[in-house]
PDB file of N, CA and C in Angstrom:
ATOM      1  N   UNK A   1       0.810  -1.189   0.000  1.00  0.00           N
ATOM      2  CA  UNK A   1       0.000   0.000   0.000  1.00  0.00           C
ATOM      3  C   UNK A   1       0.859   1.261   0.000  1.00  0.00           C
ATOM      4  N   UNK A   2       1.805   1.524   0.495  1.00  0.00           N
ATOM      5  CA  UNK A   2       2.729   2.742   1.096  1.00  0.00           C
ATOM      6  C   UNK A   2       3.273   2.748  -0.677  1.00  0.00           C
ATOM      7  N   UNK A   3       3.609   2.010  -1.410  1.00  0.00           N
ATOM      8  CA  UNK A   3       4.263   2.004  -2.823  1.00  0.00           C
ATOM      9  C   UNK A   3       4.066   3.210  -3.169  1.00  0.00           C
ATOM     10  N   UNK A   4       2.247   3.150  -3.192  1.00  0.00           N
ATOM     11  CA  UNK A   4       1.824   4.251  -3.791  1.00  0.00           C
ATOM     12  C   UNK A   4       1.444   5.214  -3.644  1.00  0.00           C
ATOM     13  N   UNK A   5       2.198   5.443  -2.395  1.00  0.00           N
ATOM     14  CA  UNK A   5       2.044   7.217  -1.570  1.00  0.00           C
ATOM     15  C   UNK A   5       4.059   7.474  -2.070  1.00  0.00           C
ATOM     16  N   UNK A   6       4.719   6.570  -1.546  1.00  0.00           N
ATOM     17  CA  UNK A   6       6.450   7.158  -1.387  1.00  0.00           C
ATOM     18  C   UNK A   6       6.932   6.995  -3.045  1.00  0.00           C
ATOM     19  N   UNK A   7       5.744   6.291  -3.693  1.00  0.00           N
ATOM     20  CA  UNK A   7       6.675   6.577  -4.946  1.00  0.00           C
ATOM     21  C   UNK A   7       6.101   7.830  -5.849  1.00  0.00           C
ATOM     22  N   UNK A   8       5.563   8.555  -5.178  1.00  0.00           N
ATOM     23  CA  UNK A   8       5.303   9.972  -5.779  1.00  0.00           C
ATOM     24  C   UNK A   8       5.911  10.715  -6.455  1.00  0.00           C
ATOM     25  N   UNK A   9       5.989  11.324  -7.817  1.00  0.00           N
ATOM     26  CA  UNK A   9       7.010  12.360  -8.665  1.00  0.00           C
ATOM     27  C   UNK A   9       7.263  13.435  -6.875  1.00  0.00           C
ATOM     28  N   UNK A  10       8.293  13.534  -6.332  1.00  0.00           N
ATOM     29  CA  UNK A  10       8.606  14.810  -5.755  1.00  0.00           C
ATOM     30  C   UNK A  10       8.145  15.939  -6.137  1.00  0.00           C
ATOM     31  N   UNK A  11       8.111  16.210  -7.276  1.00  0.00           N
ATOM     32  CA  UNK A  11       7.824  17.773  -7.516  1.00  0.00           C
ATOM     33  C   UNK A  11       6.442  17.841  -7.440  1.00  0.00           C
ATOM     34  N   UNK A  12       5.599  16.725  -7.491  1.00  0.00           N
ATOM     35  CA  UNK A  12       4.035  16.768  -6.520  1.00  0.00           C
ATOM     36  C   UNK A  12       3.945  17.629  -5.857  1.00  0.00           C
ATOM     37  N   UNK A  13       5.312  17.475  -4.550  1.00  0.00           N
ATOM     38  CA  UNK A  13       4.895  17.725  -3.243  1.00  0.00           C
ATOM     39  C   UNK A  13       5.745  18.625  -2.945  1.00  0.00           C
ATOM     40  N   UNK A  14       6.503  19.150  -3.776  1.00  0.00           N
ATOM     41  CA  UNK A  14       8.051  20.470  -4.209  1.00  0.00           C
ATOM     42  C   UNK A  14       6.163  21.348  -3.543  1.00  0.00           C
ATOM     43  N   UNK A  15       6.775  22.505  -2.729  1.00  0.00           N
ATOM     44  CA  UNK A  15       6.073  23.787  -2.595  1.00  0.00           C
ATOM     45  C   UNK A  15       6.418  24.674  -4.061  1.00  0.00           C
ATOM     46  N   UNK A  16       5.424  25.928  -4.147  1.00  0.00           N
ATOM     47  CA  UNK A  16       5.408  26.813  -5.054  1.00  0.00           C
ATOM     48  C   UNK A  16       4.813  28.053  -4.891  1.00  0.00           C
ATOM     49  N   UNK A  17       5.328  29.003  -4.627  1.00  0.00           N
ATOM     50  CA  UNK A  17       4.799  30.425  -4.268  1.00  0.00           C
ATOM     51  C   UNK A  17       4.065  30.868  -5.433  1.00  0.00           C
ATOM     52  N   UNK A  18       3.110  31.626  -5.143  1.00  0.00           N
ATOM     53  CA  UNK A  18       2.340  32.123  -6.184  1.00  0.00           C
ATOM     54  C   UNK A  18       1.375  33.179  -5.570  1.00  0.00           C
ATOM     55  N   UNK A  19       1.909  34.735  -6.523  1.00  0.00           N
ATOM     56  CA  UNK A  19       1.848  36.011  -5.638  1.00  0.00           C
ATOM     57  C   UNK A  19       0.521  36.158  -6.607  1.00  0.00           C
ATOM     58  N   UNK A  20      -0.692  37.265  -5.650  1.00  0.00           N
ATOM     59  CA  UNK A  20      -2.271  37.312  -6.660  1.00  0.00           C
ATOM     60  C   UNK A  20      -2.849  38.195  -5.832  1.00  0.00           C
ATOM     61  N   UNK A  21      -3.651  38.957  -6.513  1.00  0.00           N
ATOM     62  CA  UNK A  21      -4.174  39.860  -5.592  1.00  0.00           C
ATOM     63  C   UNK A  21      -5.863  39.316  -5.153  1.00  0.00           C
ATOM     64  N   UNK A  22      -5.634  39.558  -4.157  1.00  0.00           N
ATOM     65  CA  UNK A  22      -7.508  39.191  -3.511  1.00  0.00           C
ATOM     66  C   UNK A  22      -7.587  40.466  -2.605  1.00  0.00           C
ATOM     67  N   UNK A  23      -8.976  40.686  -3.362  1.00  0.00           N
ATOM     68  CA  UNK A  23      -9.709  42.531  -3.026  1.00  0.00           C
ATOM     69  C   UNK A  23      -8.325  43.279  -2.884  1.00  0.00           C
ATOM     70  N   UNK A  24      -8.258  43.316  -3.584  1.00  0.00           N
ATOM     71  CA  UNK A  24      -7.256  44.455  -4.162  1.00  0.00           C
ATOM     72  C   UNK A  24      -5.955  44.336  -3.324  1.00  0.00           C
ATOM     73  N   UNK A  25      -5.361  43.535  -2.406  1.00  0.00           N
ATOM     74  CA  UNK A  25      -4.118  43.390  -1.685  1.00  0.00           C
ATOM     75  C   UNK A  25      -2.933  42.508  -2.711  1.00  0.00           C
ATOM     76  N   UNK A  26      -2.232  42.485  -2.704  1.00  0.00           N
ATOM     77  CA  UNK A  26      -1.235  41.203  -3.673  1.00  0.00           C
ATOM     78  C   UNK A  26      -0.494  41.046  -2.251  1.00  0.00           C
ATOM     79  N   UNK A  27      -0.778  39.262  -2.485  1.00  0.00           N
ATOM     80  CA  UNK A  27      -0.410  38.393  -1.320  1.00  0.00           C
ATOM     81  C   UNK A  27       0.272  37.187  -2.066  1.00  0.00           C
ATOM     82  N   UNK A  28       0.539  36.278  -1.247  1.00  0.00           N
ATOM     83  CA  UNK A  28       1.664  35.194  -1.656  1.00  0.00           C
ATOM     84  C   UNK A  28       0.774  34.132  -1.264  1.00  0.00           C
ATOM     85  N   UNK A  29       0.734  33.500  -1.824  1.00  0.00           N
ATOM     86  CA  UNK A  29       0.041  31.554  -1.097  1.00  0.00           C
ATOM     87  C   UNK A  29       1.497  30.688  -1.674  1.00  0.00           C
ATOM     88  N   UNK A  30       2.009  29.643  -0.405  1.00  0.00           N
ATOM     89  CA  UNK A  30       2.107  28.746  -1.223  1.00  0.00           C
ATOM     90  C   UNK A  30       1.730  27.488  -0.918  1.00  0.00           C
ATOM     91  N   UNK A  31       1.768  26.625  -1.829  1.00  0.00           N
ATOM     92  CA  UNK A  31       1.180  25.550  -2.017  1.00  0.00           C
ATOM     93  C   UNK A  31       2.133  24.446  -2.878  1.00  0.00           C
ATOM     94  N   UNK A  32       2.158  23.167  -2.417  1.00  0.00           N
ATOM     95  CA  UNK A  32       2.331  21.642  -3.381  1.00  0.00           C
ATOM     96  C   UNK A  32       2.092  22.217  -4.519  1.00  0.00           C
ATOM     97  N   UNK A  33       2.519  21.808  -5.216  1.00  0.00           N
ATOM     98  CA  UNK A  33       2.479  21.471  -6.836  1.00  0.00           C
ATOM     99  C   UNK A  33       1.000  20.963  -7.136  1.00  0.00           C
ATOM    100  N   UNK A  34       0.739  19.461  -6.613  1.00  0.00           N
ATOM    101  CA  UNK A  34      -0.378  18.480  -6.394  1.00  0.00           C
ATOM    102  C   UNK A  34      -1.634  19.942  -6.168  1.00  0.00           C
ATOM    103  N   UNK A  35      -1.904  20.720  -5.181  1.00  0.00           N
ATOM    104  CA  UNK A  35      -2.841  21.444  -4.634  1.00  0.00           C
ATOM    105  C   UNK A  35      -2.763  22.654  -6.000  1.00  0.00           C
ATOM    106  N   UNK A  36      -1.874  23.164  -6.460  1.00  0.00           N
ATOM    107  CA  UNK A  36      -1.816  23.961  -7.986  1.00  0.00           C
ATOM    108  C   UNK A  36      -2.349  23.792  -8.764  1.00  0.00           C
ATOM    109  N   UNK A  37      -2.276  21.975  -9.045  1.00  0.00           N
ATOM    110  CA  UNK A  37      -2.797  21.140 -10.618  1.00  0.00           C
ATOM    111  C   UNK A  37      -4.717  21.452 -10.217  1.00  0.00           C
ATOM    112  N   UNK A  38      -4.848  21.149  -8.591  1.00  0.00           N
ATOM    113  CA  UNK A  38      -6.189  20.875  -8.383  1.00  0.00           C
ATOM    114  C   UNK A  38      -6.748  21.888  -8.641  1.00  0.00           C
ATOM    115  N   UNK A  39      -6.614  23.062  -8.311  1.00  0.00           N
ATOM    116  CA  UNK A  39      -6.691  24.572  -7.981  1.00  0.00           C
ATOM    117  C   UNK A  39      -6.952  24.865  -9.717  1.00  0.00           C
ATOM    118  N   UNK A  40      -6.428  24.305 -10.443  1.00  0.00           N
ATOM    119  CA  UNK A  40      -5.913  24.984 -11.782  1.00  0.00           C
ATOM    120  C   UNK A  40      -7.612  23.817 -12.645  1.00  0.00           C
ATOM    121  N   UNK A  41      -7.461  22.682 -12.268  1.00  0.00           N
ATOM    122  CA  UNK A  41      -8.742  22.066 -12.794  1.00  0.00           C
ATOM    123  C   UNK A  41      -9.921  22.508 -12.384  1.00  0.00           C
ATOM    124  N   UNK A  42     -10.240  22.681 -11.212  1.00  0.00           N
ATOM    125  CA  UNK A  42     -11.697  23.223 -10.817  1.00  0.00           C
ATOM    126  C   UNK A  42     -11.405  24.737 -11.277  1.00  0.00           C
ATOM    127  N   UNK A  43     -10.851  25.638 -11.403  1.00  0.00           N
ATOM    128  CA  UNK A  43     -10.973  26.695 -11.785  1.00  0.00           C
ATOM    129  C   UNK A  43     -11.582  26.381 -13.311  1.00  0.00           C
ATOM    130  N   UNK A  44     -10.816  25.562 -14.142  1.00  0.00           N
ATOM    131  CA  UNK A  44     -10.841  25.258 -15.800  1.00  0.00           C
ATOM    132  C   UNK A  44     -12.810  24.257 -15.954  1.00  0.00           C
ATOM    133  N   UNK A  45     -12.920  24.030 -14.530  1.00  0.00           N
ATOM    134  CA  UNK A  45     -15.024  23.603 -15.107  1.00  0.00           C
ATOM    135  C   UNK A  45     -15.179  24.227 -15.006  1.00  0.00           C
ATOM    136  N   UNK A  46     -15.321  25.392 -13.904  1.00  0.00           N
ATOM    137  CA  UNK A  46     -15.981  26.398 -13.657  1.00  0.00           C
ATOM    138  C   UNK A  46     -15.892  27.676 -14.332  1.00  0.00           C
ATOM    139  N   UNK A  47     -14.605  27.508 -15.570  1.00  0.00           N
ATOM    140  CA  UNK A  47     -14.373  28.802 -16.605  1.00  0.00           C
ATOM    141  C   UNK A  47     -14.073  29.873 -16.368  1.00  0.00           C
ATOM    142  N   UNK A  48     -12.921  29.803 -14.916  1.00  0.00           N
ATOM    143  CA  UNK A  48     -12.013  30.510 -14.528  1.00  0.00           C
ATOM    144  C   UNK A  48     -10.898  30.219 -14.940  1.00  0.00           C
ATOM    145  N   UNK A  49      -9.987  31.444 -14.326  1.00  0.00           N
ATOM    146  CA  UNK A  49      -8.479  31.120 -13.741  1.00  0.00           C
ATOM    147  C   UNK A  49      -8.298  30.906 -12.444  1.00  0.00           C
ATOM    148  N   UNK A  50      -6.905  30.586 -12.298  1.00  0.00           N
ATOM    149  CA  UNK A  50      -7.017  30.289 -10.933  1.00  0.00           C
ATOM    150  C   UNK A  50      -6.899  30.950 -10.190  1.00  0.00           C
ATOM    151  N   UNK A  51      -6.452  32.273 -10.100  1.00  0.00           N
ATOM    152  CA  UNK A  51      -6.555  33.276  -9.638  1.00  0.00           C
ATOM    153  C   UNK A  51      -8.145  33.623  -9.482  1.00  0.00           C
ATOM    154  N   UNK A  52      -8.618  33.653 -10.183  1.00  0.00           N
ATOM    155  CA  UNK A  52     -10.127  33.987 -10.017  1.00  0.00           C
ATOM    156  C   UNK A  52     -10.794  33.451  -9.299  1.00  0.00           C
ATOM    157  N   UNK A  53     -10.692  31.936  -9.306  1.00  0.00           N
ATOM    158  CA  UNK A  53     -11.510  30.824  -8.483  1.00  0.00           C
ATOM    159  C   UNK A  53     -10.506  31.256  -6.961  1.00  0.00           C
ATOM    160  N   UNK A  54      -9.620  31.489  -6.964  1.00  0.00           N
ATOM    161  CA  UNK A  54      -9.014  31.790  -5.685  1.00  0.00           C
ATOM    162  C   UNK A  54      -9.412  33.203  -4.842  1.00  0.00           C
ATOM    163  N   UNK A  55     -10.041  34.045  -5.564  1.00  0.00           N
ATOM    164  CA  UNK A  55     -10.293  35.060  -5.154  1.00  0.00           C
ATOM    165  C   UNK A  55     -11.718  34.809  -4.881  1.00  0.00           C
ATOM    166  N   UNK A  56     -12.673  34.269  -5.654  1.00  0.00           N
ATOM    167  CA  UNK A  56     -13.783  34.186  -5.628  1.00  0.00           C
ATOM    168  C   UNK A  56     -14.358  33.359  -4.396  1.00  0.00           C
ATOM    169  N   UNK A  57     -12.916  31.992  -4.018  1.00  0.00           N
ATOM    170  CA  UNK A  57     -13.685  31.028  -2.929  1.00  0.00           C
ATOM    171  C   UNK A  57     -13.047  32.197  -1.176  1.00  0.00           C
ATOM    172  N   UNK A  58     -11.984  33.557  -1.250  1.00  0.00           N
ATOM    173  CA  UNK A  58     -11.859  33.781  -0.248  1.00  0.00           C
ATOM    174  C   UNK A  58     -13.048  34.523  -0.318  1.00  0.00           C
ATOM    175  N   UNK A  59     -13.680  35.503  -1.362  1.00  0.00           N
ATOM    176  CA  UNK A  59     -14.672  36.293  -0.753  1.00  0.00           C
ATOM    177  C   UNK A  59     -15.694  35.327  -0.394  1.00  0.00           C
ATOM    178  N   UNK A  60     -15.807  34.344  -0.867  1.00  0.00           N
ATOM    179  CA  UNK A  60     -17.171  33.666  -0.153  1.00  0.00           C
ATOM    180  C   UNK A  60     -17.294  32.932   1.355  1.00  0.00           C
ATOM    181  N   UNK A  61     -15.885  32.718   1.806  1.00  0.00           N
ATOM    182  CA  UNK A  61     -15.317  32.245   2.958  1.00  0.00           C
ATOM    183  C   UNK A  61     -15.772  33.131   4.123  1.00  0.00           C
ATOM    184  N   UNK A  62     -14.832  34.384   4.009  1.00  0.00           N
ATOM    185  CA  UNK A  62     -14.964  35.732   4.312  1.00  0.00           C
ATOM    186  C   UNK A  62     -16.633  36.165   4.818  1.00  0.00           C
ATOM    187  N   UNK A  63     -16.819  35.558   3.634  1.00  0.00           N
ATOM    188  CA  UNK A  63     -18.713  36.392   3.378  1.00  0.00           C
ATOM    189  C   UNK A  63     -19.524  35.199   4.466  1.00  0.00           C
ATOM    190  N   UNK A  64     -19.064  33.956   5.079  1.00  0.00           N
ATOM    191  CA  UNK A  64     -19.844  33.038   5.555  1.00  0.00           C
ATOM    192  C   UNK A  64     -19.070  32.823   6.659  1.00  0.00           C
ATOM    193  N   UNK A  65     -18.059  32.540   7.184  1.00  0.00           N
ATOM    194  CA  UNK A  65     -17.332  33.188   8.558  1.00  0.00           C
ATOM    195  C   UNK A  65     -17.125  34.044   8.832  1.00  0.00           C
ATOM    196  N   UNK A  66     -16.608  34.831   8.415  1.00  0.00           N
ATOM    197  CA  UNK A  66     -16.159  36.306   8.845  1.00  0.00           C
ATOM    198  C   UNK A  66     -14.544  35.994   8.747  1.00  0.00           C
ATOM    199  N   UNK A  67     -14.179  35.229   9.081  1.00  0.00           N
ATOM    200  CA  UNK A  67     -12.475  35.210   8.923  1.00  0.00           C
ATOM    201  C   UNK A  67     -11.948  33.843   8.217  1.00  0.00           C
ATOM    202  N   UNK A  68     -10.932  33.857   7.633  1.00  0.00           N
ATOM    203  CA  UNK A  68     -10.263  32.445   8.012  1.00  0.00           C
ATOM    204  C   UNK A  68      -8.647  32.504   8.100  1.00  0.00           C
ATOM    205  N   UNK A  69      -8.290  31.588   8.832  1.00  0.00           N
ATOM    206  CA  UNK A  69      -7.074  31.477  10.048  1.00  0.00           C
ATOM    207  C   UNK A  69      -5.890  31.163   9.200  1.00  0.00           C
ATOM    208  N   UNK A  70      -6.229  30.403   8.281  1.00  0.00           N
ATOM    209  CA  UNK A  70      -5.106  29.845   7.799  1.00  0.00           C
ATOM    210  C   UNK A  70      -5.447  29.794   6.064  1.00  0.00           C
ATOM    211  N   UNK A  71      -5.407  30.238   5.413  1.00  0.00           N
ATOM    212  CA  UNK A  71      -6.462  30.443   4.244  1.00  0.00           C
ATOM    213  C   UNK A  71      -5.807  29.533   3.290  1.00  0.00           C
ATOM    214  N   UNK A  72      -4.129  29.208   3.188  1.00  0.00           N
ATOM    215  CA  UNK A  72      -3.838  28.032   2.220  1.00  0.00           C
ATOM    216  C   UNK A  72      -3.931  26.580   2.645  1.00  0.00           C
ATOM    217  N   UNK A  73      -4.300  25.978   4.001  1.00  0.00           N
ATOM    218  CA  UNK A  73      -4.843  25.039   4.532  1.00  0.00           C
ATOM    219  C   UNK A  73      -6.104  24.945   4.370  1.00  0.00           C
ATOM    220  N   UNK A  74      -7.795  26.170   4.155  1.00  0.00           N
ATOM    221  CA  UNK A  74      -8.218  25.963   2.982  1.00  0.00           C
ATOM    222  C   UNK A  74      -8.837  25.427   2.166  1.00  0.00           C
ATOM    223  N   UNK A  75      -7.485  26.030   1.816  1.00  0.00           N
ATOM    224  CA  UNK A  75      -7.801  25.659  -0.150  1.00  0.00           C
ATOM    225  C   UNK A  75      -7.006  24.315   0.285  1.00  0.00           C
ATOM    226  N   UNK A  76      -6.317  23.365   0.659  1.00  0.00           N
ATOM    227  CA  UNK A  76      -5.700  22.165   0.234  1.00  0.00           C
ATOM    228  C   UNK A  76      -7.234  21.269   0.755  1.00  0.00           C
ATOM    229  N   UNK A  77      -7.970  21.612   1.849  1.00  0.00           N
ATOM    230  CA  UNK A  77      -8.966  21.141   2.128  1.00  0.00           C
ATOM    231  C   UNK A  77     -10.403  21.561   1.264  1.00  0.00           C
ATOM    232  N   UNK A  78      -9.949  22.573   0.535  1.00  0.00           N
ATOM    233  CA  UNK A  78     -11.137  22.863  -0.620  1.00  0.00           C
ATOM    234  C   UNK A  78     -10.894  21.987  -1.887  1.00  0.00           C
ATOM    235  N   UNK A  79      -9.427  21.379  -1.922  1.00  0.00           N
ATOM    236  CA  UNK A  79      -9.106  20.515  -3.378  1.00  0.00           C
ATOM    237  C   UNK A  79      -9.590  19.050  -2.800  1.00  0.00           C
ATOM    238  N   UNK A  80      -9.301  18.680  -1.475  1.00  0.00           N
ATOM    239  CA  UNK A  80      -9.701  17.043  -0.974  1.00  0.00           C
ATOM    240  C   UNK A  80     -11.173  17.299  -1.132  1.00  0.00           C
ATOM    241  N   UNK A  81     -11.998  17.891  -0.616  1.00  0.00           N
ATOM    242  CA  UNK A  81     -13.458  18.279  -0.677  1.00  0.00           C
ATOM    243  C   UNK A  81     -13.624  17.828  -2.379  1.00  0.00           C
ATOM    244  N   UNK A  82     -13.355  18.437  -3.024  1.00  0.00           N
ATOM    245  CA  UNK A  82     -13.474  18.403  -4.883  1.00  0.00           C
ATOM    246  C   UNK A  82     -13.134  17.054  -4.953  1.00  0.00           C
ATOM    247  N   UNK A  83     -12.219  16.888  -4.940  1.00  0.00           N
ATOM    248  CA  UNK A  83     -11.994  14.971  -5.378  1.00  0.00           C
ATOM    249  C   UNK A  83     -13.001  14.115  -4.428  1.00  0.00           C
ATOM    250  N   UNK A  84     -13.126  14.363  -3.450  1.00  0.00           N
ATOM    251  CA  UNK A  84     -13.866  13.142  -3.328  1.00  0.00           C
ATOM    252  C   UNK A  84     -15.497  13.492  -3.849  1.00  0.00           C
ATOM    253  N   UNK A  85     -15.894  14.654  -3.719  1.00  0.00           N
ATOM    254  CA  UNK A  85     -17.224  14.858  -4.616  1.00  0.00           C
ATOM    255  C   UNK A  85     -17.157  14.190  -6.027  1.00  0.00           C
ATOM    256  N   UNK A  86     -16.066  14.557  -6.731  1.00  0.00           N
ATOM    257  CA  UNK A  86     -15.559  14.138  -8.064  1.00  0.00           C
ATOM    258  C   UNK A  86     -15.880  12.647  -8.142  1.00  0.00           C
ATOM    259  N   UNK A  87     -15.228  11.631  -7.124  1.00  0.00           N
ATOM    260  CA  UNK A  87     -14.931  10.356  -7.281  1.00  0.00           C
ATOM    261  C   UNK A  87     -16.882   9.758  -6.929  1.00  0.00           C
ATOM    262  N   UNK A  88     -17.569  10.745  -6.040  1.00  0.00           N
ATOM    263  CA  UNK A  88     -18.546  10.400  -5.175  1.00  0.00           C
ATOM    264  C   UNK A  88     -19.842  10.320  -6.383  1.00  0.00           C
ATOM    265  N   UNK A  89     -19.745  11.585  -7.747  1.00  0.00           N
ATOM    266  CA  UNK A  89     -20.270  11.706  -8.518  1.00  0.00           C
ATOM    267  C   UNK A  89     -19.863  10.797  -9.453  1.00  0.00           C
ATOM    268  N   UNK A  90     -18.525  10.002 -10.022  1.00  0.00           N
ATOM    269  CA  UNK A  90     -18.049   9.320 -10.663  1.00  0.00           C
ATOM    270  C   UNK A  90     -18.840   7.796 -10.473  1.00  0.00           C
ATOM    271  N   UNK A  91     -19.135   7.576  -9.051  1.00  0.00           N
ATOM    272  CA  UNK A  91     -19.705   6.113  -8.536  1.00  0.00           C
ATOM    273  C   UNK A  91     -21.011   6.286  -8.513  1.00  0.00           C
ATOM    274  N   UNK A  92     -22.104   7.876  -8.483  1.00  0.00           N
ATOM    275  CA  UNK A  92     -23.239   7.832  -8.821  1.00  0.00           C
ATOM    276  C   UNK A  92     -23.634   7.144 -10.297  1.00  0.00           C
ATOM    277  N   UNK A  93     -22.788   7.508 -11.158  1.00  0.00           N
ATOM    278  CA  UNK A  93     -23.315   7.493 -12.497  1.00  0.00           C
ATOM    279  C   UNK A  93     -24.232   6.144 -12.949  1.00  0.00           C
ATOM    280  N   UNK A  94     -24.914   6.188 -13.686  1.00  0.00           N
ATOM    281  CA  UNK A  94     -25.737   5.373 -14.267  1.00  0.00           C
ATOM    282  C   UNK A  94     -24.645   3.994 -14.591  1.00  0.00           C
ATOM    283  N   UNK A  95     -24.879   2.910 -14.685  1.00  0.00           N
ATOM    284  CA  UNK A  95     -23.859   1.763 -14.948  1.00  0.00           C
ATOM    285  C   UNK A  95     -24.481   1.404 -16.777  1.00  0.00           C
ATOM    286  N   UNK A  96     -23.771   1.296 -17.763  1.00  0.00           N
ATOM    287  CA  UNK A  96     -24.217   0.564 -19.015  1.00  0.00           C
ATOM    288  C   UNK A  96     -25.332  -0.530 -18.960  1.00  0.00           C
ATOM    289  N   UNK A  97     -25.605  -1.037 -19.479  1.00  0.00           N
ATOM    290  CA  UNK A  97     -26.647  -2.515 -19.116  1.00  0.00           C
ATOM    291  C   UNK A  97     -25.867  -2.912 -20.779  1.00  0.00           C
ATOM    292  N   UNK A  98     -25.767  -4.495 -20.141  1.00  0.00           N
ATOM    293  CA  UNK A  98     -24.873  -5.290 -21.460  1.00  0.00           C
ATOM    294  C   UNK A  98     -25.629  -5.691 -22.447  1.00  0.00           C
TER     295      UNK A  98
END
């Protein structure tokens, strides 16, 4: 089982700064590589960038707590949230009939 967590490309899990402005401040997040790719697909259904979808999920955060503490912990918990909906909608689907 462990195979297929330690034999991971590294640069998965290499960090990556990435400077963006949300409401008008320019701030830094960084993030895995892995949390980038995710960040970069749900932005691409939803017919954003990622910048956009990143700005768009703090104002809504913001707008429904009032704060958040740690805001790139998050988003790595806003990309696990997406995959398993993803996988959860993947096992709804209708099955063929033979």
């Amino acid at each position: 089982m462990c195979e297929l967590y330690v034999k991971a490309d590294p640069i998965l899990y290499e960090s990556r700064s990435r400077s963006l402005r949300i409401r008008g401040v320019v701030t830094t997040l960084r993030l895995e590589n892995q949390f980038w790719d995710i960040l970069r697909e749900i932005a691409e259904v939803d017919g954003m960038t990622t910048n956009q979808l990143i700005s768009k999920l703090y104002d809504e955060v913001m707008d429904y707590r009032g704060e958040v503490v740690n805001f790139a912990s998050f988003l790595r918990v806003s990309c696990t949230r997406y995959l398993a909906q993803r996988r959860a909608t993947v096992h709804e689907l209708p099955r063929a009939r033979a």
